[in-house]
PDB file of N, CA and C in Angstrom:
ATOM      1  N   UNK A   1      -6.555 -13.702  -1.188  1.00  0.00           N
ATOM      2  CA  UNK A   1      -7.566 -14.693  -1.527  1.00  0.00           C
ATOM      3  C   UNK A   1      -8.124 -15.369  -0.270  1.00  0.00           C
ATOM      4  N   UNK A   2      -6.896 -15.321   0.863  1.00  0.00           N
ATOM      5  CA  UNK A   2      -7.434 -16.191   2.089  1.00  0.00           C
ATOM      6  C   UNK A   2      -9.146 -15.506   2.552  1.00  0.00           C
ATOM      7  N   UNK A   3      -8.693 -13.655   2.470  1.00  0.00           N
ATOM      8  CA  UNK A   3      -9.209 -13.149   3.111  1.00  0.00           C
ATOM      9  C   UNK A   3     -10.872 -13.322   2.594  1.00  0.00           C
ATOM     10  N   UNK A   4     -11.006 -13.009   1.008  1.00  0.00           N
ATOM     11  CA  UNK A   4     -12.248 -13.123   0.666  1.00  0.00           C
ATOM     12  C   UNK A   4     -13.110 -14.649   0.818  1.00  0.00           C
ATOM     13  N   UNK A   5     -12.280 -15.508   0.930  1.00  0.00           N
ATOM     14  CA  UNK A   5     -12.633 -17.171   1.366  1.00  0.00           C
ATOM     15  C   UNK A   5     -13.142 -16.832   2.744  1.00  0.00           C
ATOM     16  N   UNK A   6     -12.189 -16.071   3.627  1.00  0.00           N
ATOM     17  CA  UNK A   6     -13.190 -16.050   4.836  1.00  0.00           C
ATOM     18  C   UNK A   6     -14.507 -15.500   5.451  1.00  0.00           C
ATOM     19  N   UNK A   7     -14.653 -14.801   4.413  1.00  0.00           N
ATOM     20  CA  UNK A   7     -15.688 -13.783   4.589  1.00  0.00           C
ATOM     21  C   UNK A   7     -16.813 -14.678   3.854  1.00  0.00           C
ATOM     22  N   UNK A   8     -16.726 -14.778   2.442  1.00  0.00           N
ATOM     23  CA  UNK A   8     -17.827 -15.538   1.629  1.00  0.00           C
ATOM     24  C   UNK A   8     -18.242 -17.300   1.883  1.00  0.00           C
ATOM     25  N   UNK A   9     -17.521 -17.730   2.545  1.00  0.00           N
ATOM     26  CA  UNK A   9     -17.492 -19.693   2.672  1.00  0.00           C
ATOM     27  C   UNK A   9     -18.349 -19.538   3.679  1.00  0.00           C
ATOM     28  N   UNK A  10     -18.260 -18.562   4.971  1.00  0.00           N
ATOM     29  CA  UNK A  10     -19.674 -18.926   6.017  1.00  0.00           C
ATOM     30  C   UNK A  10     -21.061 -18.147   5.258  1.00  0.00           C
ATOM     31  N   UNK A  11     -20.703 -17.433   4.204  1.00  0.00           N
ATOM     32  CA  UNK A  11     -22.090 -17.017   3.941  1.00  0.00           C
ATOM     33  C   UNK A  11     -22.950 -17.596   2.881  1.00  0.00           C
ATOM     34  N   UNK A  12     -22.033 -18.662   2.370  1.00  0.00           N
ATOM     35  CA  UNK A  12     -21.767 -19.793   1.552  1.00  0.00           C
ATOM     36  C   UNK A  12     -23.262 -20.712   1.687  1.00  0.00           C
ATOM     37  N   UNK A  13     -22.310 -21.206   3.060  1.00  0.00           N
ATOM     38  CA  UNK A  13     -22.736 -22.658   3.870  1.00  0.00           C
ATOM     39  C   UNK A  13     -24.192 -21.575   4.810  1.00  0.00           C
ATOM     40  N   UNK A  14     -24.182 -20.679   4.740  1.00  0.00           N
ATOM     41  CA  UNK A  14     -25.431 -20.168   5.046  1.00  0.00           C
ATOM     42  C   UNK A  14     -26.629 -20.074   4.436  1.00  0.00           C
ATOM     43  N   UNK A  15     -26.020 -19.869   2.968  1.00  0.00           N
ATOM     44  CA  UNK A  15     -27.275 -19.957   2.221  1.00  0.00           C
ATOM     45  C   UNK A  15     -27.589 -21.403   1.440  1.00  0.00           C
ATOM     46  N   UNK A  16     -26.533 -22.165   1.687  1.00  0.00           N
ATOM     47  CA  UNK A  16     -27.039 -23.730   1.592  1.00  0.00           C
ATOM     48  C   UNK A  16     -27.753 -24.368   2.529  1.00  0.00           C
ATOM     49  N   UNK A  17     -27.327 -23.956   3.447  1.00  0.00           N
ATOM     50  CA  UNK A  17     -28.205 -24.311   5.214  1.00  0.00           C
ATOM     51  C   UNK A  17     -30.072 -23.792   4.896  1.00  0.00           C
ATOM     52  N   UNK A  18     -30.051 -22.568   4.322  1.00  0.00           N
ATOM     53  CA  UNK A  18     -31.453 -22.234   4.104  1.00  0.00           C
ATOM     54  C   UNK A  18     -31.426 -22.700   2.870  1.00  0.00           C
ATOM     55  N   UNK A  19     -31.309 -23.151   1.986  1.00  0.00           N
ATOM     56  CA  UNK A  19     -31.768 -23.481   0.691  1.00  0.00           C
ATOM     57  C   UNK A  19     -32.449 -25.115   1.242  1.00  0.00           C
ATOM     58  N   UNK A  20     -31.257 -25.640   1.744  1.00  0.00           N
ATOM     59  CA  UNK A  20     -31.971 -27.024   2.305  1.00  0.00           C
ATOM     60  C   UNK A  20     -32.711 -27.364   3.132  1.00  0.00           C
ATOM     61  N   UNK A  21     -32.680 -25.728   4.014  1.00  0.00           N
ATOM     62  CA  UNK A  21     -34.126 -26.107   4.619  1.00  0.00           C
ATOM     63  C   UNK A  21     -35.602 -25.765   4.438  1.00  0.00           C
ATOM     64  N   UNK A  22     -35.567 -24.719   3.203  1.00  0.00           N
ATOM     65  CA  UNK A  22     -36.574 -24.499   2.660  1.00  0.00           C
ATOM     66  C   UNK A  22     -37.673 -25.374   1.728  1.00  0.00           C
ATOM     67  N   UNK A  23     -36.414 -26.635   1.376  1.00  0.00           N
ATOM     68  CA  UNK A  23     -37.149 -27.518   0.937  1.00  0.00           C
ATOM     69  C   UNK A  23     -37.678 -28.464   1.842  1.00  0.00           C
ATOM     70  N   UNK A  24     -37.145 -28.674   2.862  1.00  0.00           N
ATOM     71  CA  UNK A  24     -37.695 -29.692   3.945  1.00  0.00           C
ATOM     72  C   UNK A  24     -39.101 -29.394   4.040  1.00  0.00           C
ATOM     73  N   UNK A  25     -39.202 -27.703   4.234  1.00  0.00           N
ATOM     74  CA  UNK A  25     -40.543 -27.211   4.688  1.00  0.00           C
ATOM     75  C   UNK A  25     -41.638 -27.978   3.823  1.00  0.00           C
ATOM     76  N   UNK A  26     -42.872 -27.960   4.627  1.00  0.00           N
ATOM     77  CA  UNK A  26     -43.900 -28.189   3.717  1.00  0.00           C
ATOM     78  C   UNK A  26     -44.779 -27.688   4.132  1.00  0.00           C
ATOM     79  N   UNK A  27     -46.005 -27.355   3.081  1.00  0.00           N
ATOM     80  CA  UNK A  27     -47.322 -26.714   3.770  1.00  0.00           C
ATOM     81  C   UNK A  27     -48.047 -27.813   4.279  1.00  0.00           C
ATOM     82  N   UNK A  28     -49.010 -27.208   6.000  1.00  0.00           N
ATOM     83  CA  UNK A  28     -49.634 -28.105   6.756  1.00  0.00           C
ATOM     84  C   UNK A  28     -50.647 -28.463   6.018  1.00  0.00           C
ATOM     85  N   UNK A  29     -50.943 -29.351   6.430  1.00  0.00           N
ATOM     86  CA  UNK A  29     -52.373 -29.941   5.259  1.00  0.00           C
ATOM     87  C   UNK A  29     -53.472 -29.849   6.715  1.00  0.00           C
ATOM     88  N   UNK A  30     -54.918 -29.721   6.515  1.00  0.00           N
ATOM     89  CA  UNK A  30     -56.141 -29.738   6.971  1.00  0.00           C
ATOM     90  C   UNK A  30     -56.374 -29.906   8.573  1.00  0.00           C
ATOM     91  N   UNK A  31     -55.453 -31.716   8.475  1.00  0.00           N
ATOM     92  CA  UNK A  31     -55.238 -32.111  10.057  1.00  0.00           C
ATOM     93  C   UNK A  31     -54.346 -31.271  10.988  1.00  0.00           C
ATOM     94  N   UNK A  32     -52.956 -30.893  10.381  1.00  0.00           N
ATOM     95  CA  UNK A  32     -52.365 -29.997  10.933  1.00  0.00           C
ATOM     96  C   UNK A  32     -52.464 -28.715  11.434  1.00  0.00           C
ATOM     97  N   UNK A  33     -53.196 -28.181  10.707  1.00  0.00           N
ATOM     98  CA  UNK A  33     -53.501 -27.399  10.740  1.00  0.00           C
ATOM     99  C   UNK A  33     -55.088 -27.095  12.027  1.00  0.00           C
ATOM    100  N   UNK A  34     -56.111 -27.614  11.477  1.00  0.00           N
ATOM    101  CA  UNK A  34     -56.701 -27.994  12.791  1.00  0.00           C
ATOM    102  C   UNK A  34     -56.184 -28.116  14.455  1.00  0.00           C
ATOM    103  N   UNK A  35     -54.960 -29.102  14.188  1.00  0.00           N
ATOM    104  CA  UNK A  35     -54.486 -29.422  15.610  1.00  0.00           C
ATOM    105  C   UNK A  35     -53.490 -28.554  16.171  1.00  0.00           C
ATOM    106  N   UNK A  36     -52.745 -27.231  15.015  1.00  0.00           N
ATOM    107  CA  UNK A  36     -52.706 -26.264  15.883  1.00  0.00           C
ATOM    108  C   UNK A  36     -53.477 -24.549  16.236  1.00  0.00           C
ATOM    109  N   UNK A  37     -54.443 -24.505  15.017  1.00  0.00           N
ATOM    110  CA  UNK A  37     -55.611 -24.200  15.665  1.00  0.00           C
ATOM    111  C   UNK A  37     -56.088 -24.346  17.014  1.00  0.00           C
ATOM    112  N   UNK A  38     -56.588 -25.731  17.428  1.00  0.00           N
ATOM    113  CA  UNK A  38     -57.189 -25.803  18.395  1.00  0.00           C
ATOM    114  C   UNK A  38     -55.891 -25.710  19.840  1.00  0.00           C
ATOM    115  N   UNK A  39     -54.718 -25.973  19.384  1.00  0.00           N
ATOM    116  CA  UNK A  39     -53.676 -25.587  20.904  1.00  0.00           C
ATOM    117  C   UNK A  39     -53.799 -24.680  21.136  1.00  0.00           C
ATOM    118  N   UNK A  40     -53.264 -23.546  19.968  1.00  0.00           N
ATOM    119  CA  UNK A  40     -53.130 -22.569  20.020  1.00  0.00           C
ATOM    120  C   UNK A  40     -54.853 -21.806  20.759  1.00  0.00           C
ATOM    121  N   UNK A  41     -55.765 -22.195  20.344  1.00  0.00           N
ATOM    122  CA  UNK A  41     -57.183 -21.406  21.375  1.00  0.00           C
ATOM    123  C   UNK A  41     -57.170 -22.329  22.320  1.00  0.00           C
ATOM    124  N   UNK A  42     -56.696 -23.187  22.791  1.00  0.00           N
ATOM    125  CA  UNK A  42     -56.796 -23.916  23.953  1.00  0.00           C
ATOM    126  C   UNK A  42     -55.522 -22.998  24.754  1.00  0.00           C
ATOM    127  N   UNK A  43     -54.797 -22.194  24.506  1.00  0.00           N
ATOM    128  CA  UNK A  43     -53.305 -22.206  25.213  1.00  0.00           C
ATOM    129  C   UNK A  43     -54.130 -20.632  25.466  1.00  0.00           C
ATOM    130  N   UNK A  44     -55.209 -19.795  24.424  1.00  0.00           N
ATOM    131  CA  UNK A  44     -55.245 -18.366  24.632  1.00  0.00           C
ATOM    132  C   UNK A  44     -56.439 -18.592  25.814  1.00  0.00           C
ATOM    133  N   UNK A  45     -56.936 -19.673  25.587  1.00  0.00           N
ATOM    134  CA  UNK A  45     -58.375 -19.467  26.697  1.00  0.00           C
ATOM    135  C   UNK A  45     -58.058 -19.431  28.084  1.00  0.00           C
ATOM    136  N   UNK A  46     -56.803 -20.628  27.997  1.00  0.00           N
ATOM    137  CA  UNK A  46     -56.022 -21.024  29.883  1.00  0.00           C
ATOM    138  C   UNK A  46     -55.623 -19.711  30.189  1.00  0.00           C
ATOM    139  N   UNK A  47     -54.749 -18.801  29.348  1.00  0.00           N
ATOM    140  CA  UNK A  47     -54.273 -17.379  30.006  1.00  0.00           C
ATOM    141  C   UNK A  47     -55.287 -16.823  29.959  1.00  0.00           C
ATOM    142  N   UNK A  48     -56.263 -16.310  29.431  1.00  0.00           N
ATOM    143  CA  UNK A  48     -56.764 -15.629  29.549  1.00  0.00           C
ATOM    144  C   UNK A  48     -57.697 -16.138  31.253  1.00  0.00           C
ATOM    145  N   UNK A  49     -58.218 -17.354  31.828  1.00  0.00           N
ATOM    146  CA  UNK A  49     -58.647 -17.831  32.506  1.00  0.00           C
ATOM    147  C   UNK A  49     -57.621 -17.665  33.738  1.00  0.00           C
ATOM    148  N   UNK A  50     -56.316 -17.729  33.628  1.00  0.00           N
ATOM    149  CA  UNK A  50     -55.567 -17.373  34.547  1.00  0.00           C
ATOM    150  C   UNK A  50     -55.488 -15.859  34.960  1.00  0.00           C
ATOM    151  N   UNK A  51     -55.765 -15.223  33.969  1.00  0.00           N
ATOM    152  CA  UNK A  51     -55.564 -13.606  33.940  1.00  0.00           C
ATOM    153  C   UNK A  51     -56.628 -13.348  34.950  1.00  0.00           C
ATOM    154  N   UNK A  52     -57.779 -13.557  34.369  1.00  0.00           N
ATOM    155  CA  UNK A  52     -59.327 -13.261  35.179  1.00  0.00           C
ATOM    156  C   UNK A  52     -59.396 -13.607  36.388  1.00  0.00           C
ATOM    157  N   UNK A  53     -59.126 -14.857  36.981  1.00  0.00           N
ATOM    158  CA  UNK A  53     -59.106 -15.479  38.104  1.00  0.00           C
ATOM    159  C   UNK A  53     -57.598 -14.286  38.935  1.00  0.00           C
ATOM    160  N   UNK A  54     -56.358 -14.359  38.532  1.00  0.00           N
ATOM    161  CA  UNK A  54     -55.719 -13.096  39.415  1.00  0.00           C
ATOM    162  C   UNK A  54     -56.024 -12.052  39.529  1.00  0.00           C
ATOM    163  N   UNK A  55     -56.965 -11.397  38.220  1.00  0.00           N
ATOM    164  CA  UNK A  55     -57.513 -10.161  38.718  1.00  0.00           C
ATOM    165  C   UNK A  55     -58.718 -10.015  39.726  1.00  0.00           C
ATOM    166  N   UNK A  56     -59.430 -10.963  40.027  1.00  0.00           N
ATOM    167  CA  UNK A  56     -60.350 -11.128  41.241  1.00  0.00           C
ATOM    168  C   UNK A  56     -60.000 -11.680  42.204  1.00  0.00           C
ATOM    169  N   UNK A  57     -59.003 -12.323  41.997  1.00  0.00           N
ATOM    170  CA  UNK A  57     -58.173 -12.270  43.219  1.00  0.00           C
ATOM    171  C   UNK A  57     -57.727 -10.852  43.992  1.00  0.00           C
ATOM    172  N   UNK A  58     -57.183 -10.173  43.204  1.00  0.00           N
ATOM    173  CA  UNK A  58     -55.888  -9.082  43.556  1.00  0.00           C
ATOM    174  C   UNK A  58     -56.779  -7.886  43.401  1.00  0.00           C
ATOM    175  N   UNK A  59     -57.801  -7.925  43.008  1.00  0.00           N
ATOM    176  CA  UNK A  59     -59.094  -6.560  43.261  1.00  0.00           C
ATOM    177  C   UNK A  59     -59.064  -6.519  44.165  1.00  0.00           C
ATOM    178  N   UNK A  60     -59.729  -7.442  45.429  1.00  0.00           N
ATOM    179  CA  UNK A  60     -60.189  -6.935  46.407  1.00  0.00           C
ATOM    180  C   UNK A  60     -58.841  -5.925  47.324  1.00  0.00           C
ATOM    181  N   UNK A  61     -57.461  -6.434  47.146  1.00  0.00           N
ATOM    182  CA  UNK A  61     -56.255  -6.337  48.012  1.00  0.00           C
ATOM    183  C   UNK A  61     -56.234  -4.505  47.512  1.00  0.00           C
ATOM    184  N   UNK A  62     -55.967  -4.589  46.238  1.00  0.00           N
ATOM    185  CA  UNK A  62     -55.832  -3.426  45.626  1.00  0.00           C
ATOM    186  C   UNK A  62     -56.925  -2.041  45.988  1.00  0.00           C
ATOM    187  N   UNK A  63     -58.546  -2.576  46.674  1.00  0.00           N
ATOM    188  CA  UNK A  63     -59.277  -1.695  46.723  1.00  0.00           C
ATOM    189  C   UNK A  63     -59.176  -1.332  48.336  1.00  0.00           C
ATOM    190  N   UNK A  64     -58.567  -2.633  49.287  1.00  0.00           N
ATOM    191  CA  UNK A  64     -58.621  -2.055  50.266  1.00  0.00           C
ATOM    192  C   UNK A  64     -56.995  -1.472  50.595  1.00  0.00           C
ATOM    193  N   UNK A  65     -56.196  -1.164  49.718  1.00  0.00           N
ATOM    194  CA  UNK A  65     -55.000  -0.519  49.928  1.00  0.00           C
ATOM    195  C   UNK A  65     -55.267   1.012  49.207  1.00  0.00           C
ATOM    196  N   UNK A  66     -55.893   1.261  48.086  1.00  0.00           N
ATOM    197  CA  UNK A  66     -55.915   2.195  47.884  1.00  0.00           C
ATOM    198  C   UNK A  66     -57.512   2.987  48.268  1.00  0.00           C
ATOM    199  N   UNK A  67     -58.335   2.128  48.369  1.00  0.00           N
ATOM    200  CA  UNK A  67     -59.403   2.634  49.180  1.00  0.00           C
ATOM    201  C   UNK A  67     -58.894   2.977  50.362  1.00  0.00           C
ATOM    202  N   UNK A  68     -58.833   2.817  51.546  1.00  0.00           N
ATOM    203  CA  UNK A  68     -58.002   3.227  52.177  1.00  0.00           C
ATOM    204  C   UNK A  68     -57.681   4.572  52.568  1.00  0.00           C
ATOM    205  N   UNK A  69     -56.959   4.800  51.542  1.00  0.00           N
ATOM    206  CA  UNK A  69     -56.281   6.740  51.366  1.00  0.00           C
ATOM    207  C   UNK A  69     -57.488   7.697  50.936  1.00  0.00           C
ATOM    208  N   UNK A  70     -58.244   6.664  50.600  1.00  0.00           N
ATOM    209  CA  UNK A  70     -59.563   7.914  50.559  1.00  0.00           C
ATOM    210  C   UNK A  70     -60.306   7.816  51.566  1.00  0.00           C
ATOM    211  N   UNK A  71     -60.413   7.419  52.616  1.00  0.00           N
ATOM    212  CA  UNK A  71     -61.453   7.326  53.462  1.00  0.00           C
ATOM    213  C   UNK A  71     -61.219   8.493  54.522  1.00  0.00           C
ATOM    214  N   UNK A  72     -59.815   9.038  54.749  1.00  0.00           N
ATOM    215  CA  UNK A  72     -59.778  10.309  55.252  1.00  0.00           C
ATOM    216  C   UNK A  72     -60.568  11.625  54.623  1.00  0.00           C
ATOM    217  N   UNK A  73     -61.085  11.518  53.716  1.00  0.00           N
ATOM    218  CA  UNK A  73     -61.892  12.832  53.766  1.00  0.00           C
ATOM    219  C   UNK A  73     -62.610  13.246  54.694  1.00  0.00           C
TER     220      UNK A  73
END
């Protein structure tokens, strides 16, 4: 009996752990939703703005390292 207590009591308190937190949840309402909308395209625009800016950075390095190996023809 010990043995099946040990196995089933953490899977127990596992599915009480999600039962109680499923009710906590709630759906975002309008404002919430909005305000992570707008992080979330505020957070994709900065990378993407970081992306662009290192790749014109790191073009020119890249064309005169592999430009370069072609100029022996």
């Amino acid at each position: 009996m010990k043995v099946i207590n040990l196995v089933f009591n953490p899977l127990k308190e596992f599915t009480n752990d999600n039962i109680h937190q499923a009710k906590r949840c709630h759906k975002l309402d309008h404002k919430d939703f909005t305000k992570v909308v707008f992080r979330t395209t505020i957070g994709l625009v900065v990378m993407g703005f970081i992306g662009f800016i290192m790749k014109l950075i790191f073009m020119p390095f890249n064309n005169i390292i592999v430009g370069s190996a072609w100029v022996n023809d």
